[in-house]
PDB file of N, CA and C in Angstrom:
ATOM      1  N   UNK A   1      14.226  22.836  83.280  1.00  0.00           N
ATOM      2  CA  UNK A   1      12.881  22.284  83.504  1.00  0.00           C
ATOM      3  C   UNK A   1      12.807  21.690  84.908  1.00  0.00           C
ATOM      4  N   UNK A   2      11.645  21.645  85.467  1.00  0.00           N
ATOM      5  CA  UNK A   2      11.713  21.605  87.171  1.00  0.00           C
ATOM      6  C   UNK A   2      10.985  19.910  86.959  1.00  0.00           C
ATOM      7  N   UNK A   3      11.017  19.587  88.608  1.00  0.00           N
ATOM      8  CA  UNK A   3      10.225  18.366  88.443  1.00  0.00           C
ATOM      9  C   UNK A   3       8.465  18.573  87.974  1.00  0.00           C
ATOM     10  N   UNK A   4       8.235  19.542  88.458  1.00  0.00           N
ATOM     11  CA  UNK A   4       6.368  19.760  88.107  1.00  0.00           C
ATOM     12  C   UNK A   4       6.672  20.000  86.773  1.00  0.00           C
ATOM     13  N   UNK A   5       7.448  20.436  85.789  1.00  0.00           N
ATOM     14  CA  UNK A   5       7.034  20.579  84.891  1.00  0.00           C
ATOM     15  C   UNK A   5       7.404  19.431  83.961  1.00  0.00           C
ATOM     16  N   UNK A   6       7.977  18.773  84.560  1.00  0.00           N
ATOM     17  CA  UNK A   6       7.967  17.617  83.687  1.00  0.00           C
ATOM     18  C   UNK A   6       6.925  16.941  83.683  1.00  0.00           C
ATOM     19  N   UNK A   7       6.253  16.491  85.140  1.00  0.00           N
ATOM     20  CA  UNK A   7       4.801  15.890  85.085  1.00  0.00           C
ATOM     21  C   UNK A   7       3.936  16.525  84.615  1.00  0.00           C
ATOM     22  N   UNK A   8       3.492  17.465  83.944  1.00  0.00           N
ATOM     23  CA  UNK A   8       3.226  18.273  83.302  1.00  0.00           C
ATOM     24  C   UNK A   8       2.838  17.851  81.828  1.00  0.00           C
ATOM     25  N   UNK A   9       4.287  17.933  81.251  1.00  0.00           N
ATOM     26  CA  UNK A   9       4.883  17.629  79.023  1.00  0.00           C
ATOM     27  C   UNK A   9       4.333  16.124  78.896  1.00  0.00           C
ATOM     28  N   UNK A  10       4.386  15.364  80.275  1.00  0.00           N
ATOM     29  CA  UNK A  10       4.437  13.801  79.669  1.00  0.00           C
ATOM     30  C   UNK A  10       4.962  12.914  79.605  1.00  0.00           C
ATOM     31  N   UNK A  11       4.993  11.970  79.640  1.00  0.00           N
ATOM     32  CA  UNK A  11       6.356  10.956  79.889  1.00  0.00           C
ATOM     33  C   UNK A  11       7.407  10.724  78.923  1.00  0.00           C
ATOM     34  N   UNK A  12       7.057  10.531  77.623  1.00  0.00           N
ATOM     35  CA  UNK A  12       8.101  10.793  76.314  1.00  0.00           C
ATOM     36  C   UNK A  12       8.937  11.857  76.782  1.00  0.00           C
ATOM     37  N   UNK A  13       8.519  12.695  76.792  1.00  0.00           N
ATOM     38  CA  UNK A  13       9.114  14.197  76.901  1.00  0.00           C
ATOM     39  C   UNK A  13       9.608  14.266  78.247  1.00  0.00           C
ATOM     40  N   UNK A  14       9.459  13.925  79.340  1.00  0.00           N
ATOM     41  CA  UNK A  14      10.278  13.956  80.380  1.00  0.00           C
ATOM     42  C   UNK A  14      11.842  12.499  80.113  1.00  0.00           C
ATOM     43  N   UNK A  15      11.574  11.306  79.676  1.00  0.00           N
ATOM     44  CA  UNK A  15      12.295  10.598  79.558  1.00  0.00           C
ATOM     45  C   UNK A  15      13.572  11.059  78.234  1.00  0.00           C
ATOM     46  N   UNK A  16      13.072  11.678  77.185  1.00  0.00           N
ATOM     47  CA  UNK A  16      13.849  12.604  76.370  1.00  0.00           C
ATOM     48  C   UNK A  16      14.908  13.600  77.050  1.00  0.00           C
ATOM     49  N   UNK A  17      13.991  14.140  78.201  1.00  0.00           N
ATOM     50  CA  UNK A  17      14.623  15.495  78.871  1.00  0.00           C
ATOM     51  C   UNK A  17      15.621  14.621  79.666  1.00  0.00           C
ATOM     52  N   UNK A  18      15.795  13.636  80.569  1.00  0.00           N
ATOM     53  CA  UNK A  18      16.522  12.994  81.126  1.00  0.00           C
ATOM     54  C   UNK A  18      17.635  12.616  80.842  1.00  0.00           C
ATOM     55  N   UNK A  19      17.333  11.673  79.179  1.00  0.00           N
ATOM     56  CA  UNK A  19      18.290  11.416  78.658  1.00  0.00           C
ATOM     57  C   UNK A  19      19.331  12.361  77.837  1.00  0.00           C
ATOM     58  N   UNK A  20      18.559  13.310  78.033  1.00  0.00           N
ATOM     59  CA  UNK A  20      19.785  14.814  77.084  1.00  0.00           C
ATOM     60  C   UNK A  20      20.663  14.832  77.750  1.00  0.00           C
ATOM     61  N   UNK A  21      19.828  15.081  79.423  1.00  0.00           N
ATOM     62  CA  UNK A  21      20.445  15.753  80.712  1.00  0.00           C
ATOM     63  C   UNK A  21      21.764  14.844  81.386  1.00  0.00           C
ATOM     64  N   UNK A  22      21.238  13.438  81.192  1.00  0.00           N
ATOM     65  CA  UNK A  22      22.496  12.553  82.268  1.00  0.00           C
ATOM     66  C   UNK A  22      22.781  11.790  81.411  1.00  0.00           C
ATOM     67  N   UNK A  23      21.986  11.026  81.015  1.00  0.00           N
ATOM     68  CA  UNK A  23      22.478   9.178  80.527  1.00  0.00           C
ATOM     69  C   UNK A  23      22.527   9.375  78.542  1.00  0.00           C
ATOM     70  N   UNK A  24      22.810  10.218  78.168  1.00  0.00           N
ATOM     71  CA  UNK A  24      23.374  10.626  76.940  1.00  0.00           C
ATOM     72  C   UNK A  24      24.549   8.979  76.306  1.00  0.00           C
ATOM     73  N   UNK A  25      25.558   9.304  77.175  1.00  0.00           N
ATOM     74  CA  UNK A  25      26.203   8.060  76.592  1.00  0.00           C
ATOM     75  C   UNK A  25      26.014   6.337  77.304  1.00  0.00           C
ATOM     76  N   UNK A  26      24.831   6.393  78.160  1.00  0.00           N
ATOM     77  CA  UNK A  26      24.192   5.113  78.763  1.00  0.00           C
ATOM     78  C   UNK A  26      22.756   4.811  77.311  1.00  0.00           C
ATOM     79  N   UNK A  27      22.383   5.711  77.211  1.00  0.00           N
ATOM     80  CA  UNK A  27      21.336   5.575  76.144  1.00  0.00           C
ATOM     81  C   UNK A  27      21.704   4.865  74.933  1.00  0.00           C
ATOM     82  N   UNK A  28      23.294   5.786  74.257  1.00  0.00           N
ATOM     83  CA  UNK A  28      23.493   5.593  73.006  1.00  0.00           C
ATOM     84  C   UNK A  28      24.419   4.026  73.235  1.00  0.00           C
ATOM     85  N   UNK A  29      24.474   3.762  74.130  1.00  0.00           N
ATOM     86  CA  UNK A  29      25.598   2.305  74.261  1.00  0.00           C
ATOM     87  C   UNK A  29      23.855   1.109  73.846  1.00  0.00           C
ATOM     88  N   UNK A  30      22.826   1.716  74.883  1.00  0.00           N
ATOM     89  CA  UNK A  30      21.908   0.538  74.310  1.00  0.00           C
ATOM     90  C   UNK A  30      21.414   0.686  73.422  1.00  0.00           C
ATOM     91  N   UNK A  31      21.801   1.331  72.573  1.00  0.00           N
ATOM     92  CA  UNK A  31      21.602   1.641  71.676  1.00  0.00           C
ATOM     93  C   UNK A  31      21.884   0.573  70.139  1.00  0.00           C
ATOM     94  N   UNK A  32      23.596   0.840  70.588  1.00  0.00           N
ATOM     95  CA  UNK A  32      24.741  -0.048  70.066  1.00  0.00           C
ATOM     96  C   UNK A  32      24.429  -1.762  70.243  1.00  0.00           C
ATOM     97  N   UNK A  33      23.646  -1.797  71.391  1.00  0.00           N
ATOM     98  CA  UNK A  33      23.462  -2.947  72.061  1.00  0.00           C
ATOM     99  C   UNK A  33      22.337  -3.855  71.136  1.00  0.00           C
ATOM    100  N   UNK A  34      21.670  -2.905  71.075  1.00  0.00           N
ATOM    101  CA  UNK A  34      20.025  -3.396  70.334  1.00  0.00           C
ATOM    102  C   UNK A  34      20.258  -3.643  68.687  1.00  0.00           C
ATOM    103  N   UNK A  35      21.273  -2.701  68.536  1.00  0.00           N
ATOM    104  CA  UNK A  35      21.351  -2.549  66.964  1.00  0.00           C
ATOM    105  C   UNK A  35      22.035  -3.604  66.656  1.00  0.00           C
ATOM    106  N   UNK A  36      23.072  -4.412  67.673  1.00  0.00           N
ATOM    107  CA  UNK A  36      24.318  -5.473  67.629  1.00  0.00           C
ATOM    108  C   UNK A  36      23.011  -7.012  67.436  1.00  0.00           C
ATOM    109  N   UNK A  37      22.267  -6.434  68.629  1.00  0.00           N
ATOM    110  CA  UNK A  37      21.344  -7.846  68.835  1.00  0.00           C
ATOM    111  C   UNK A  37      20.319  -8.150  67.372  1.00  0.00           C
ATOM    112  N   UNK A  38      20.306  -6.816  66.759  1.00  0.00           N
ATOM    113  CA  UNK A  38      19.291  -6.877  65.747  1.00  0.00           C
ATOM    114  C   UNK A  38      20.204  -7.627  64.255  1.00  0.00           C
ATOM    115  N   UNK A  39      21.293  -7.322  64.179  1.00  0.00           N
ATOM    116  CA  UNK A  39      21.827  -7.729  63.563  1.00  0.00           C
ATOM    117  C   UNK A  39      22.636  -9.245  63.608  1.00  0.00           C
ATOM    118  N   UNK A  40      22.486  -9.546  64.705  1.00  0.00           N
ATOM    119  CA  UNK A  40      23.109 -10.829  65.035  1.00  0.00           C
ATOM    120  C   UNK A  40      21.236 -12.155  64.402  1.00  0.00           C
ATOM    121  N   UNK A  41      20.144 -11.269  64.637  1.00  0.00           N
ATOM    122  CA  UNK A  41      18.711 -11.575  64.710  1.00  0.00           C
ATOM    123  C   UNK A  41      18.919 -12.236  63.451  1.00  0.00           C
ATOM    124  N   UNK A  42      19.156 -10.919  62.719  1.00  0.00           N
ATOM    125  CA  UNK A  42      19.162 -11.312  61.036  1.00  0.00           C
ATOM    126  C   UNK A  42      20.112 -11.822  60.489  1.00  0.00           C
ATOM    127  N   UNK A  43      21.050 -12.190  60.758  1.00  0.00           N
ATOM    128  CA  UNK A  43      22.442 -12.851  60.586  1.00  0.00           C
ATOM    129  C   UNK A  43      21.761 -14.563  60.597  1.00  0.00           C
ATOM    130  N   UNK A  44      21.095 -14.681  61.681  1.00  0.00           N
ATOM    131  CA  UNK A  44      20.388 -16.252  62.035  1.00  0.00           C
ATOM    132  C   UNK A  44      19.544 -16.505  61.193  1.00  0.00           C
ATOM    133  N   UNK A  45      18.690 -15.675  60.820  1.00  0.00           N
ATOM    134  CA  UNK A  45      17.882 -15.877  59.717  1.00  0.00           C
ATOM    135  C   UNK A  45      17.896 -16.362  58.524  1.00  0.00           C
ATOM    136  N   UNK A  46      19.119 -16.008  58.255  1.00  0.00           N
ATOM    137  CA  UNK A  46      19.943 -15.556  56.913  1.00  0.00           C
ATOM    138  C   UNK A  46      20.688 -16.697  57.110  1.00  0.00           C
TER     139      UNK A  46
END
């Protein structure tokens, strides 16, 4: 996929295409990150 055609699909869909392409294991760490913070959220609650 070129740069015009990403401006093109949309921003979801270009930020999807990005993350397939490079930051695959930068994505899934904040991932880990958010899910850690979400659970620490409800841990306080609790």
């Amino acid at each position: 996929m070129t740069y015009l055609d990403e401006r093109r699909v949309g921003p979801t869909q270009v930020v999807t295409h990005h993350l397939a392409q490079e930051n695959v294991l930068e994505a899934f760490n904040t991932v880990i990150e958010k899910k850690d913070e979400a659970i620490k959220v409800v841990v306080d609650v609790h």
